[in-house]
N, C-alpha and C. Protein backbone atom coordinates (compact mmCIF):
# COMPACT_ATOMS: atom_id res chain seq x y z
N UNK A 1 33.38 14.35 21.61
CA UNK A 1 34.70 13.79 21.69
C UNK A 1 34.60 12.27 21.71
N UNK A 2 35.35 11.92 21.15
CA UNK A 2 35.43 10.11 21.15
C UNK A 2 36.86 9.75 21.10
N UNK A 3 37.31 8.76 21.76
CA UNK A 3 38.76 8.20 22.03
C UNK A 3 38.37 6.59 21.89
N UNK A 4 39.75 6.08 21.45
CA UNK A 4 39.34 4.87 21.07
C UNK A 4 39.51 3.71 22.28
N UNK A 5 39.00 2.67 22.19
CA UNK A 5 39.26 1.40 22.93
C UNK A 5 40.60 1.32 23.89
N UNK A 6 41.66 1.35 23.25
CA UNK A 6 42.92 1.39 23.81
C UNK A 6 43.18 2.84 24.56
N UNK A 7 42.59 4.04 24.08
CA UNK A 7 43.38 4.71 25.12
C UNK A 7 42.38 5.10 26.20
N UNK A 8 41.18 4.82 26.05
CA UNK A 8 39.97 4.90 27.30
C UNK A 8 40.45 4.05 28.31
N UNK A 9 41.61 2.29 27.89
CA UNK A 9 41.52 1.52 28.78
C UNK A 9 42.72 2.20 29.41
N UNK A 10 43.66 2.80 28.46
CA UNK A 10 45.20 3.09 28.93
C UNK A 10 44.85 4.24 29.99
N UNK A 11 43.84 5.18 30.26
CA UNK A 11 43.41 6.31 30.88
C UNK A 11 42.79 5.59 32.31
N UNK A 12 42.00 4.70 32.04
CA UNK A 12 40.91 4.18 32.97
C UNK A 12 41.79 3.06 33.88
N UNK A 13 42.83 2.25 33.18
CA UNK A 13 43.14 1.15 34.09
C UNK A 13 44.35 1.50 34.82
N UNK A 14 44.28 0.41 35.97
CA UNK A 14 44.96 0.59 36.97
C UNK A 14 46.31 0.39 36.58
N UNK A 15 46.39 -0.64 35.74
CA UNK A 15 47.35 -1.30 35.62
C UNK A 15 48.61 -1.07 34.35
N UNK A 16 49.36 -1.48 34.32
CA UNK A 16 50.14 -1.16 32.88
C UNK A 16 49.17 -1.41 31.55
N UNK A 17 49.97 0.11 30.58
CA UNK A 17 49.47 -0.06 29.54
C UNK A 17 49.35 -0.94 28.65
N UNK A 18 48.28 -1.20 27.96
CA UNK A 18 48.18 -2.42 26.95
C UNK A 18 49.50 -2.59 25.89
N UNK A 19 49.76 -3.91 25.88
CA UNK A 19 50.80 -3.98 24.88
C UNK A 19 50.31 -4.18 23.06
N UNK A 20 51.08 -3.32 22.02
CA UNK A 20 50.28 -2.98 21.24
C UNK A 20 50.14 -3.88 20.37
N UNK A 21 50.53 -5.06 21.03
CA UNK A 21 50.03 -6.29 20.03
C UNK A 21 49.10 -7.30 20.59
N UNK A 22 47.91 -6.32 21.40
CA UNK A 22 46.72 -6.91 21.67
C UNK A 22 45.41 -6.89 20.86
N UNK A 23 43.85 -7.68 21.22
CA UNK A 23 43.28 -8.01 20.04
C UNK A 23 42.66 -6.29 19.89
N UNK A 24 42.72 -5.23 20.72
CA UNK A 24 41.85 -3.70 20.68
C UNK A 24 42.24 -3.55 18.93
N UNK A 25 43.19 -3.76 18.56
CA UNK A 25 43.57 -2.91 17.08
C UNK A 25 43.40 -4.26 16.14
N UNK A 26 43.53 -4.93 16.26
CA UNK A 26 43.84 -6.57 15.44
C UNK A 26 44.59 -6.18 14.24
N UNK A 27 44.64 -7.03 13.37
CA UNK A 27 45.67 -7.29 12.36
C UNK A 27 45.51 -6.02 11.47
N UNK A 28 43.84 -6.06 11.20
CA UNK A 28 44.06 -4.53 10.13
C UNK A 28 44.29 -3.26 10.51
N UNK A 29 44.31 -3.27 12.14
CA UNK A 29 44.52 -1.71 12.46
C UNK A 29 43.16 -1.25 12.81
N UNK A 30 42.18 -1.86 12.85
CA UNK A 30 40.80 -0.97 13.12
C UNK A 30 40.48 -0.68 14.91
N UNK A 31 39.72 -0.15 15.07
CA UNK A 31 39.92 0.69 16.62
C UNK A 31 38.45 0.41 17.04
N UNK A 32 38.32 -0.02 18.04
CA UNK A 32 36.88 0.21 18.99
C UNK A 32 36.92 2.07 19.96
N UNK A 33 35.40 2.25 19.12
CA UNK A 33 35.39 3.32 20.11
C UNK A 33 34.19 3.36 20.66
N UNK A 34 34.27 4.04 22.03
CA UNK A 34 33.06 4.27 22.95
C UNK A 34 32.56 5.59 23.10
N UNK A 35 31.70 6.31 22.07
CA UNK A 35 30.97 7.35 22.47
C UNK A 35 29.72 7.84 22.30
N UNK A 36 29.01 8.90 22.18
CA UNK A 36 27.72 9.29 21.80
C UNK A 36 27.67 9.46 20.21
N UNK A 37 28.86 9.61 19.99
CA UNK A 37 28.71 10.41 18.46
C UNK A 37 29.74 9.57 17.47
N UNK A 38 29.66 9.04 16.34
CA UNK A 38 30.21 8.28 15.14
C UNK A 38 31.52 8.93 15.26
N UNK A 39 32.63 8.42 15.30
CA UNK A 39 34.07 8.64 15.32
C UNK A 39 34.70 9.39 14.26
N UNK A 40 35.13 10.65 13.55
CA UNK A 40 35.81 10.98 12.59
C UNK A 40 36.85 10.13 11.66
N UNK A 41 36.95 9.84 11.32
CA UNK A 41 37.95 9.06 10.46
C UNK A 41 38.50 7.79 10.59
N UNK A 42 37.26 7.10 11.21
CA UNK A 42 37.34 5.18 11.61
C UNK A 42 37.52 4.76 10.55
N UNK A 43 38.42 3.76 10.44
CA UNK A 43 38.61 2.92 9.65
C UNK A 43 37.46 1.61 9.00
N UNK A 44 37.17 1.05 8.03
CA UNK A 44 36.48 0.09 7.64
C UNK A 44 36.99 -0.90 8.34
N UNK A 45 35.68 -1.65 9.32
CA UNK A 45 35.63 -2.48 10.51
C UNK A 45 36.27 -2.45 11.72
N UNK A 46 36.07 -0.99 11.28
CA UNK A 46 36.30 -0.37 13.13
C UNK A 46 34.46 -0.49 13.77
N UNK A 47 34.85 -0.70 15.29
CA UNK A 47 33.77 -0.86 15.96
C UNK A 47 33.74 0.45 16.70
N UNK A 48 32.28 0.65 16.82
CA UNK A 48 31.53 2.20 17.79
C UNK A 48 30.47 1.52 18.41
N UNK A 49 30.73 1.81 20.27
CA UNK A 49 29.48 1.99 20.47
C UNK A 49 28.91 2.76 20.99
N UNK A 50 27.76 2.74 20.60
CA UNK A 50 27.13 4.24 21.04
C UNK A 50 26.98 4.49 22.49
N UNK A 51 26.67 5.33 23.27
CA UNK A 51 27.05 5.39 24.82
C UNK A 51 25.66 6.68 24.69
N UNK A 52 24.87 6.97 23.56
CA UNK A 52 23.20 7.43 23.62
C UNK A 52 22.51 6.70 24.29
N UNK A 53 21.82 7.68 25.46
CA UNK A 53 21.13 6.49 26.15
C UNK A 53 19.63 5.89 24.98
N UNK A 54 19.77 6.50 24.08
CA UNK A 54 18.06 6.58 22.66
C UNK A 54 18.52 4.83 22.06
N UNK A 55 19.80 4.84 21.84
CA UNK A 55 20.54 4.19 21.09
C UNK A 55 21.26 2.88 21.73
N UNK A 56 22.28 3.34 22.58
CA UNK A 56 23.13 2.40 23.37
C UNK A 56 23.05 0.79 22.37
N UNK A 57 24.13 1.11 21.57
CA UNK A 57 23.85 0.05 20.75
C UNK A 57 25.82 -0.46 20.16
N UNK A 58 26.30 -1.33 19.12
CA UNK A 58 27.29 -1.98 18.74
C UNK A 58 27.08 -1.29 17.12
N UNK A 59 27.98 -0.80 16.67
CA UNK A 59 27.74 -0.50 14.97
C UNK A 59 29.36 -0.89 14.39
N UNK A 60 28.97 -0.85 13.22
CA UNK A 60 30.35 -1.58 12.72
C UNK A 60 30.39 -0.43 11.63
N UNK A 61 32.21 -0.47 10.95
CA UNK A 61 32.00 0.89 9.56
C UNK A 61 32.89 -0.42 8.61
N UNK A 62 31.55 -0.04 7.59
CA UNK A 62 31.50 -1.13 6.50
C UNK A 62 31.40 -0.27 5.49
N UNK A 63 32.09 -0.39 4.18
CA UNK A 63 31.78 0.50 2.96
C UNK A 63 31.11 2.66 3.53
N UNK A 64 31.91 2.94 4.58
CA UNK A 64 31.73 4.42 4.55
C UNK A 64 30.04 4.71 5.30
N UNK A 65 30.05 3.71 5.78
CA UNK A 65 28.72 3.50 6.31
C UNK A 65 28.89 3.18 8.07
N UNK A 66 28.07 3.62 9.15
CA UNK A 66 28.23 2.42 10.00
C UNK A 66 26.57 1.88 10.21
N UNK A 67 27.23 0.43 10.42
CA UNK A 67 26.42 -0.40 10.64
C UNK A 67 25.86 -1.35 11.79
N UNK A 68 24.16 -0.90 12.29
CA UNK A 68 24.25 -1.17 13.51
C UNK A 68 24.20 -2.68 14.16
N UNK A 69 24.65 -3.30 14.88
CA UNK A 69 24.47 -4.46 15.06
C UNK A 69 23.43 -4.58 16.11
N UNK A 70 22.55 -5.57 16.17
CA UNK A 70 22.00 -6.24 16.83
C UNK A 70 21.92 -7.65 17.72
């Protein structure tokens, strides 16, 4: 299972929900997500990070690909 940036924080925080014209989605719409496993149907320059402890790493989805950052 993987959920994105915004609703892990909207679940997790104390406080009021994010307003949806913050930087989590930015202009093109792409989504940060936090899980073990590559996200189903992320958008190009959506961010994943991995939450594998093998891995625990930043990847980006570039051309249908993701790509890991360092």
């Amino acid at each position: 299972m993987s959920i994105s940036y915004r609703e892990f924080l909207n679940q997790n925080a104390l406080r009021e929900p994010l307003p949806e014209t913050d930087a989590v989605t930015g202009t093109s719409g792409s989504e940060f997500y936090i899980s073990a496993f590559p996200p189903d149907g992320a958008q190009e320059g959506s961010l994943w990070f991995n939450i594998n402890t093998d891995d625990s790493r930043l990847y980006v989805r570039y051309d249908n690909n993701w790509i890991g950052i360092r």
